[in-house]
Each structure stands twice: as structure tokens, then as C-alpha cells.
N, C-alpha and C. Protein backbone atom coordinates (compact mmCIF):
# COMPACT_ATOMS: atom_id res chain seq x y z
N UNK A 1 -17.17 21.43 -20.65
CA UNK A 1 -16.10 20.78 -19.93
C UNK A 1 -16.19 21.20 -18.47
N UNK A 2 -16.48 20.38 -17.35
CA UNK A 2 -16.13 20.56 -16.71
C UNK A 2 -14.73 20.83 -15.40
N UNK A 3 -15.02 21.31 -14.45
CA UNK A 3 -13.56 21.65 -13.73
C UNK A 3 -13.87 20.71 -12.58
N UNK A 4 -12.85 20.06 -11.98
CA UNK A 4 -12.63 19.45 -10.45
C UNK A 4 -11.50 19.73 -9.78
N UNK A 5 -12.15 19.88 -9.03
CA UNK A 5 -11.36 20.60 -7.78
C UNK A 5 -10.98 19.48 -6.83
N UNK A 6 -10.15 18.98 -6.05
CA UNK A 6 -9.11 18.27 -5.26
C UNK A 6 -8.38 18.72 -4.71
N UNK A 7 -8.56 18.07 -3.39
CA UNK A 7 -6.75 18.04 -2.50
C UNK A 7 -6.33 16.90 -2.35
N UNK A 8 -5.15 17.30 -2.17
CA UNK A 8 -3.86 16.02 -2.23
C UNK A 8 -2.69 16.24 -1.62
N UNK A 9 -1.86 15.68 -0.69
CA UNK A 9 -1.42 16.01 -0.16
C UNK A 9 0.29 16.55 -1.51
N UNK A 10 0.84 17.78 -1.20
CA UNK A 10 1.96 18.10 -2.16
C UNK A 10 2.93 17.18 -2.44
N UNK A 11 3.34 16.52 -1.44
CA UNK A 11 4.38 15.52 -1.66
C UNK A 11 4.01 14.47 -2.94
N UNK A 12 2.60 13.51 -2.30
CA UNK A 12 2.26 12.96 -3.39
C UNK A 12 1.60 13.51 -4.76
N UNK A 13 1.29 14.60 -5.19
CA UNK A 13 0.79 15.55 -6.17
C UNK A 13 2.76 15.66 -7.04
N UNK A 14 3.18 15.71 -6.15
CA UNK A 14 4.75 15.88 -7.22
C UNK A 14 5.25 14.52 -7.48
N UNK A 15 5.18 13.41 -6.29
CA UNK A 15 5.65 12.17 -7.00
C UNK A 15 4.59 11.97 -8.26
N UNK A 16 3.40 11.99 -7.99
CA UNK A 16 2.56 11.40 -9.78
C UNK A 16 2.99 11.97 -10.75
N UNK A 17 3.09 13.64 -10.20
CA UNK A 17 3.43 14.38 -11.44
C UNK A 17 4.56 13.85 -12.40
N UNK A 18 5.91 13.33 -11.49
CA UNK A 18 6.77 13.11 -12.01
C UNK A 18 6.52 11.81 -13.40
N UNK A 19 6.07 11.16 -12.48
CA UNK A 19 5.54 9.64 -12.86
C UNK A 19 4.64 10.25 -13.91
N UNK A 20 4.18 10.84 -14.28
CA UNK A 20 2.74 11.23 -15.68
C UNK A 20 4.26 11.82 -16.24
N UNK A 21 4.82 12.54 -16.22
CA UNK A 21 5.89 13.20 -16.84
C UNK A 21 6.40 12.43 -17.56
N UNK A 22 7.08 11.15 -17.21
CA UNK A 22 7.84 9.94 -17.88
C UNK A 22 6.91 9.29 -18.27
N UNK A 23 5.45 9.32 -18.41
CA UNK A 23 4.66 8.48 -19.56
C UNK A 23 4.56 9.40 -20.34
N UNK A 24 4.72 10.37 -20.55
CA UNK A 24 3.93 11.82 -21.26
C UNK A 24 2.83 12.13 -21.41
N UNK A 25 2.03 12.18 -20.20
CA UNK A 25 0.79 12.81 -19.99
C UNK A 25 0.74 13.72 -18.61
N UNK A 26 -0.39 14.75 -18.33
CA UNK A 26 0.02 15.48 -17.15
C UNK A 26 -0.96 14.79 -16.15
N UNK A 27 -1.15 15.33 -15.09
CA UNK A 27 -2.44 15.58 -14.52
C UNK A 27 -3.47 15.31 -14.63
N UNK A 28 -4.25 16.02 -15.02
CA UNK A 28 -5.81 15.99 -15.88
C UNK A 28 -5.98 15.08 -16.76
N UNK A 29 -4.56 14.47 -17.72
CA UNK A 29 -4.85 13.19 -18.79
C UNK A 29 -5.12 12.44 -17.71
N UNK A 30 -4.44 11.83 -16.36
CA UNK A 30 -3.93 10.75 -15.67
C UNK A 30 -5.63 10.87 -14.90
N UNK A 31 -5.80 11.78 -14.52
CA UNK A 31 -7.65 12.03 -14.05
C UNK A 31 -8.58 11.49 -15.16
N UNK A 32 -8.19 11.97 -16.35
CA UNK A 32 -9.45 11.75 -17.32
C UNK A 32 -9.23 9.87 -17.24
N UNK A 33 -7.75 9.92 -16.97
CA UNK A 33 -7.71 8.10 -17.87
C UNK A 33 -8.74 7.35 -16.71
N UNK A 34 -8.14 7.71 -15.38
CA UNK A 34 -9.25 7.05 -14.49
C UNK A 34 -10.40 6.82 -14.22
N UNK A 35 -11.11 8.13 -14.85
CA UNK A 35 -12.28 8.24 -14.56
C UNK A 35 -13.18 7.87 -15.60
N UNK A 36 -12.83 7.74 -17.19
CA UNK A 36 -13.08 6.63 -17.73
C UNK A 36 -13.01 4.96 -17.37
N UNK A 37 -11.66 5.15 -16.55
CA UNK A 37 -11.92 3.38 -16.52
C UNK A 37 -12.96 3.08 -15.27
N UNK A 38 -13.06 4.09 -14.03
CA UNK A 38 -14.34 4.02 -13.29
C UNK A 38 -15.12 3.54 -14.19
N UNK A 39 -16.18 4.65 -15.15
CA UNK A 39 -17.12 4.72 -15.82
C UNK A 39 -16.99 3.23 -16.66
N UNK A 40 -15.41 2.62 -17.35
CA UNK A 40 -15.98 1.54 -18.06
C UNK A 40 -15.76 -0.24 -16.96
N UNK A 41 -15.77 0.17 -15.83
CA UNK A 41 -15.71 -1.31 -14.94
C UNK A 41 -16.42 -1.18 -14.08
N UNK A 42 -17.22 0.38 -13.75
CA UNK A 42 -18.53 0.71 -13.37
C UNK A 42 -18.15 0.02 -11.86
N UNK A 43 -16.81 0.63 -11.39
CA UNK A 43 -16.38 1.01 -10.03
C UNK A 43 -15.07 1.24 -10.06
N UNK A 44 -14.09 1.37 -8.99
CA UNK A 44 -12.55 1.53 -8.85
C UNK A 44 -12.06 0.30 -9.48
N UNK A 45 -11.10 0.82 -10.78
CA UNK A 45 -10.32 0.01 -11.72
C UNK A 45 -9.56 -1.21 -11.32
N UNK A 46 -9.13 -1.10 -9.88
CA UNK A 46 -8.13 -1.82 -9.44
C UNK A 46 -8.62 -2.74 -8.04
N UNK A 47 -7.85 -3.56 -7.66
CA UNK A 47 -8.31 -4.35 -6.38
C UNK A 47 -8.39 -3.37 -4.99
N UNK A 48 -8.92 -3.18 -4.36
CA UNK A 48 -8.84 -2.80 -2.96
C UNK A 48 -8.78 -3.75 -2.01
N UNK A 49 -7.80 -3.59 -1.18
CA UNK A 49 -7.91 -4.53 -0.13
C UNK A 49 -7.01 -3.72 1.07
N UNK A 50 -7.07 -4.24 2.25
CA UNK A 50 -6.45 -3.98 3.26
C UNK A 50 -4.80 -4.88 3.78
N UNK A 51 -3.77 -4.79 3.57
CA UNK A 51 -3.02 -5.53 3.76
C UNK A 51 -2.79 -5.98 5.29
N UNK A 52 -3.07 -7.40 5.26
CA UNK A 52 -3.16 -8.18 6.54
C UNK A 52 -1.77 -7.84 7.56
N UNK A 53 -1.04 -7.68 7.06
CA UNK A 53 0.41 -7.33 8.01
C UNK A 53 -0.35 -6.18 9.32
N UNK A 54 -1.37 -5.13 8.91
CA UNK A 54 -1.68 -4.50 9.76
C UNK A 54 -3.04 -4.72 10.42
N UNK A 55 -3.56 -5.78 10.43
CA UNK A 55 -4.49 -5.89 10.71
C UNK A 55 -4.17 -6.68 12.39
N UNK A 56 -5.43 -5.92 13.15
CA UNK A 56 -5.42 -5.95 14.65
C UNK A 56 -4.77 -7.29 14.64
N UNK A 57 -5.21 -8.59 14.29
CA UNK A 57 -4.67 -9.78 14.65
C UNK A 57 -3.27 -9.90 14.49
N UNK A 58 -3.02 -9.33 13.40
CA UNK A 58 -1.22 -9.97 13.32
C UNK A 58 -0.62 -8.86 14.00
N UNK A 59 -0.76 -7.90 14.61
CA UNK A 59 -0.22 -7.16 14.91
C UNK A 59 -0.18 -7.19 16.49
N UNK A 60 -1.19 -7.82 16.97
CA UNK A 60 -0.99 -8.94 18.99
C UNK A 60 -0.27 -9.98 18.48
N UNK A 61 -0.26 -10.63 17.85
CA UNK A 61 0.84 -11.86 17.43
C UNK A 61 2.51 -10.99 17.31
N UNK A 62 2.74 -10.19 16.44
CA UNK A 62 3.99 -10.13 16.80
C UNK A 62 4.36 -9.05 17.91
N UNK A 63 3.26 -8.11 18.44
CA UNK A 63 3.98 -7.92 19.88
C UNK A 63 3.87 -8.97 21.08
N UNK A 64 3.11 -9.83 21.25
CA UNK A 64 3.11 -10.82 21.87
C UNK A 64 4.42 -11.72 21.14
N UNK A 65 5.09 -11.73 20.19
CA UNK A 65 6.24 -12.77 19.88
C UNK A 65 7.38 -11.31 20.22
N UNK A 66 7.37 -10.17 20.17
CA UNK A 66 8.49 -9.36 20.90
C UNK A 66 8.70 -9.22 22.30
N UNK A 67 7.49 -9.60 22.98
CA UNK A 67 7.50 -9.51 24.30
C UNK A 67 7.77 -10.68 25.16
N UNK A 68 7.58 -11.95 24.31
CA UNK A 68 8.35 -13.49 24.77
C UNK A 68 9.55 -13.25 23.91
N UNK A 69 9.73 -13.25 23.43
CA UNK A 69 11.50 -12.63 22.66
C UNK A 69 12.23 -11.62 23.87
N UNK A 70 11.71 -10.91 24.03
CA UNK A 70 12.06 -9.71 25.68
C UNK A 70 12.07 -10.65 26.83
N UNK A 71 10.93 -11.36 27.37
CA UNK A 71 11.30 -12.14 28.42
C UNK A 71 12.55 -13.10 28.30
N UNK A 72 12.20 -13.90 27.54
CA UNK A 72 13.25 -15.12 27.13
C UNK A 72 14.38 -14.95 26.79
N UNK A 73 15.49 -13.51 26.16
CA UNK A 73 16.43 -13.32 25.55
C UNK A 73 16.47 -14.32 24.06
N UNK A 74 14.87 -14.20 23.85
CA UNK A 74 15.55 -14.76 22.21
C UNK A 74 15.96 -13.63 21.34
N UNK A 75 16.36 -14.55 19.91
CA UNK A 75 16.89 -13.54 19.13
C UNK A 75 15.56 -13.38 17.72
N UNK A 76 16.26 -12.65 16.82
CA UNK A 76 15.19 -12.80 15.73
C UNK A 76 15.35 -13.74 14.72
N UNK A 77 16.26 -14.65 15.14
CA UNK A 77 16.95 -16.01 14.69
C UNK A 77 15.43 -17.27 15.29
N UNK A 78 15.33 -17.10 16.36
CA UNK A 78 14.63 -17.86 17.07
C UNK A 78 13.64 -18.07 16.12
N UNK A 79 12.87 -16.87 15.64
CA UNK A 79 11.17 -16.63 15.19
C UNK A 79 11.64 -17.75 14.17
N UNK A 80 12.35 -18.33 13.30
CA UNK A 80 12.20 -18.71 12.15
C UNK A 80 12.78 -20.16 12.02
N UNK A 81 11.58 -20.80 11.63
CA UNK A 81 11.53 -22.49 11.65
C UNK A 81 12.54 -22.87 11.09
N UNK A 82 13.41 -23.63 11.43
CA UNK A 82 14.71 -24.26 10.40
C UNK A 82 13.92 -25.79 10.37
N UNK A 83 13.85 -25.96 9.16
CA UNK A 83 13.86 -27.59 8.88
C UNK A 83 15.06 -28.33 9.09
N UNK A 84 15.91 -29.24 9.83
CA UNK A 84 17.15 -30.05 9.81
C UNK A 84 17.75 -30.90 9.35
N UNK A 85 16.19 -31.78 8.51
CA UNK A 85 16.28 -32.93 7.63
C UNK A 85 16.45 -32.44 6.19
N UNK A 86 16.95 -31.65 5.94
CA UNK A 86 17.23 -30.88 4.78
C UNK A 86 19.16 -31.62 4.19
């Protein structure tokens, strides 16, 4: 059997813990479960992606829409399309 060694930051090391606590497994089950499902999808179990909200582009779009919002005295009423023929 081997041992692995990790850091993690404490904060999140006690939220999982908690969270393995209320499934009833610890630690090391919640490691082993992963690292089987690595080994059986023969990469990371789950989707990776980057969420677009922070990505360079949208993020000049809405300081460029806070900074015509600043010039103009709009509100945050403004940003949002009302349809009228409703």
C-alpha cells in the first residue's frame, strides 16, 4: 500500500472532510474513489472547463458597459433589454 502525500489548502481540507463525513467515507476513501475513476475514464472524471464570465473578453465588455454607465448616469436597469410588445 502505498502513502500520498498532499497539500491543500485547510479551509478546503475541512469543507470535504465535512462533506465525506455525511456520505460516510473519510479522506483516503474519497482519494481512492477518484483515483480509480481516473484509472477507469483514463483521465479527470469530470468536465474541465474555464467559466466564460472570466474570461479576458467578457470582462472589457462589462467594464467598458460600467464605464458608459459612469459617463451617461445610467442605471443597472438600463443594461437589460425590455421587450414592449409583450
Amino acid at each position: 500500500m502505498a502513502n500520498l502525500n498532499i497539500r491543500v489548502d485547510d479551509t478546503l481540507k475541512k469543507q470535504a472532510e465535512a462533506i465525506f463525513s455525511e456520505l460516510g467515507i473519510n479522506l483516503s476513501v474519497a482519494t481512492t474513489m477518484f483515483l480509480k475513476q481516473v484509472v477507469r475514464y483514463n483521465g479527470i472524471p469530470f468536465e474541465l472547463r474555464i467559466d466564460p464570465f472570466y474570461s479576458a473578453q467578457n470582462q472589457a465588455r462589462l467594464l467598458a458597459a460600467k464605464e458608459r454607465m459612469e459617463r451617461t448616469g445610467g442605471t443597472v436597469h438600463d443594461l437589460i433589454e425590455v421587450d414592449d410588445d409583450d
